[in-house]
C-alpha atoms as a PDB file:
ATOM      1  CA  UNK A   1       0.000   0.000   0.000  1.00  0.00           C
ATOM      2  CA  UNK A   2       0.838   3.356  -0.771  1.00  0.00           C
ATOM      3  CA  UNK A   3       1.668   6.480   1.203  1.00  0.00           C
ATOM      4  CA  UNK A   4      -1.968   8.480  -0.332  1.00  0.00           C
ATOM      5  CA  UNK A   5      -3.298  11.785   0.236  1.00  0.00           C
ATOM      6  CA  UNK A   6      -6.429  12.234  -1.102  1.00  0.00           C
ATOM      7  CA  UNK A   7      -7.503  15.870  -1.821  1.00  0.00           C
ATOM      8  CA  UNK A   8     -11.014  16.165  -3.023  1.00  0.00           C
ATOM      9  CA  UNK A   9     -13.006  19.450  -4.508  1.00  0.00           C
ATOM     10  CA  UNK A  10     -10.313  20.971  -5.871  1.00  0.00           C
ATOM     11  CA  UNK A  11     -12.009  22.679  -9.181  1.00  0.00           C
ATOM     12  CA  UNK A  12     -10.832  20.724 -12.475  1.00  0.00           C
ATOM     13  CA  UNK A  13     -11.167  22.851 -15.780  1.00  0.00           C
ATOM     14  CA  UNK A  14     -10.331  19.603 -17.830  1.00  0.00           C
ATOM     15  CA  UNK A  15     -13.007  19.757 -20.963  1.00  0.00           C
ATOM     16  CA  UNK A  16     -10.934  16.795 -22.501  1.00  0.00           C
ATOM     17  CA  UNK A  17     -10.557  14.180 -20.392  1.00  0.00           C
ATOM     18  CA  UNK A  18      -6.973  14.102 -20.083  1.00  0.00           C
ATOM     19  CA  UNK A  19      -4.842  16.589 -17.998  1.00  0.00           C
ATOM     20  CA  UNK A  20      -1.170  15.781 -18.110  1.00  0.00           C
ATOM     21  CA  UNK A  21      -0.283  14.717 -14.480  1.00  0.00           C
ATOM     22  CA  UNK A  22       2.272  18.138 -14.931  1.00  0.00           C
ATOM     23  CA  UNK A  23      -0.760  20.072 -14.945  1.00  0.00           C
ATOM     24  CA  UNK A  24      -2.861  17.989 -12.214  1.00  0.00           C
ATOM     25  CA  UNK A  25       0.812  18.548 -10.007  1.00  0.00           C
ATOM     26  CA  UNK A  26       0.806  21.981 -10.133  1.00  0.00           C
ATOM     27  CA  UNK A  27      -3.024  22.374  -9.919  1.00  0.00           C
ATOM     28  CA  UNK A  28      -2.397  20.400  -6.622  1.00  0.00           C
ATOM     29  CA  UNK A  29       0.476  23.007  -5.423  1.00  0.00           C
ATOM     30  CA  UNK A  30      -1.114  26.257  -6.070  1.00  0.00           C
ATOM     31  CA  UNK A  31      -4.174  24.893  -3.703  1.00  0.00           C
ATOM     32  CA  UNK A  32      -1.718  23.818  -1.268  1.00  0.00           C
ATOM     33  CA  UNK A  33       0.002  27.393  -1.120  1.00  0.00           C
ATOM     34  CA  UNK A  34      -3.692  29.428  -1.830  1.00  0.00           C
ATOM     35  CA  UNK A  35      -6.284  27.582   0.348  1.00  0.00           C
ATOM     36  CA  UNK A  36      -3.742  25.798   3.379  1.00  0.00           C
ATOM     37  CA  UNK A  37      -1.330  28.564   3.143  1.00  0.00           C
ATOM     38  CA  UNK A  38       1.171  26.689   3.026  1.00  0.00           C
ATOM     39  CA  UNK A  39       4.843  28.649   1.692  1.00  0.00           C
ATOM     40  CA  UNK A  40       5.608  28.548  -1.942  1.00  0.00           C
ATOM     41  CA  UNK A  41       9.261  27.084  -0.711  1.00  0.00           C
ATOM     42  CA  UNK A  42       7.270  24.124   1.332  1.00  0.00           C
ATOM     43  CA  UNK A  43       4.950  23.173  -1.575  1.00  0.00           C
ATOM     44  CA  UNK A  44       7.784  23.422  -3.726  1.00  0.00           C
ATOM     45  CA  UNK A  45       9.973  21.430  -2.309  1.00  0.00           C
ATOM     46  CA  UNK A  46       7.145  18.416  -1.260  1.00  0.00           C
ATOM     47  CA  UNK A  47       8.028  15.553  -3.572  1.00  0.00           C
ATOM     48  CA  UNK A  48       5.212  13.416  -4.981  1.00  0.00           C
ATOM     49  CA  UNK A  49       5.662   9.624  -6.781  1.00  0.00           C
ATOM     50  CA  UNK A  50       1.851   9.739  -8.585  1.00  0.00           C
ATOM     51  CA  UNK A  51      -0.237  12.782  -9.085  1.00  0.00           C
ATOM     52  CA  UNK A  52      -3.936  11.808 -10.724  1.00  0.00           C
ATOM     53  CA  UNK A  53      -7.110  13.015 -10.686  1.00  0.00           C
ATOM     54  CA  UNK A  54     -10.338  10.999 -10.120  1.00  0.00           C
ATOM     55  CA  UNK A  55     -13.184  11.940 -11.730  1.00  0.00           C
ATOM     56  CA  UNK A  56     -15.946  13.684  -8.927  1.00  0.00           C
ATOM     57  CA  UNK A  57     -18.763  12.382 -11.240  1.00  0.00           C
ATOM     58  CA  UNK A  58     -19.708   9.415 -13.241  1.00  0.00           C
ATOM     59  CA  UNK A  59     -17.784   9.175 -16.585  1.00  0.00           C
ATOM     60  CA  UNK A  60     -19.901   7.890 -19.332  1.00  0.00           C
ATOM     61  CA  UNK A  61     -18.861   4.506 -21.243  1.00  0.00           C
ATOM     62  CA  UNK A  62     -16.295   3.627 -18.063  1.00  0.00           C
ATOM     63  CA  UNK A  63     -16.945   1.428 -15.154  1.00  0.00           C
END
């Protein structure tokens, strides 16, 4: 088992489907810094193996 955080509601402007996990890292950083204030240095320097998104709603033609 992994080491997981699991951040949820963070807004997702992804109309195709398929945000590069370079996008989905740095989505993830800026809401550290912005919403748990946590320093630009900190969030910077947190290292992360995986960095995905799960979809918050039902995704048509997947299980």
């Amino acid at each position: 088992m992994r080491n997981n955080l699991v951040f949820t509601n963070i807004p997702e402007d992804n109309s195709t489907g398929s945000e590069p996990p370079e996008v989905t890292e740095r989505e993830l950083r800026n809401h550290l810094e912005e919403k748990l204030k946590i320093a630009k240095e900190t969030a910077d320097a947190m290292r992360f193996e995986r960095v995905h998104r799960s979809p918050s709603h039902p995704v048509h033609g997947q299980c």
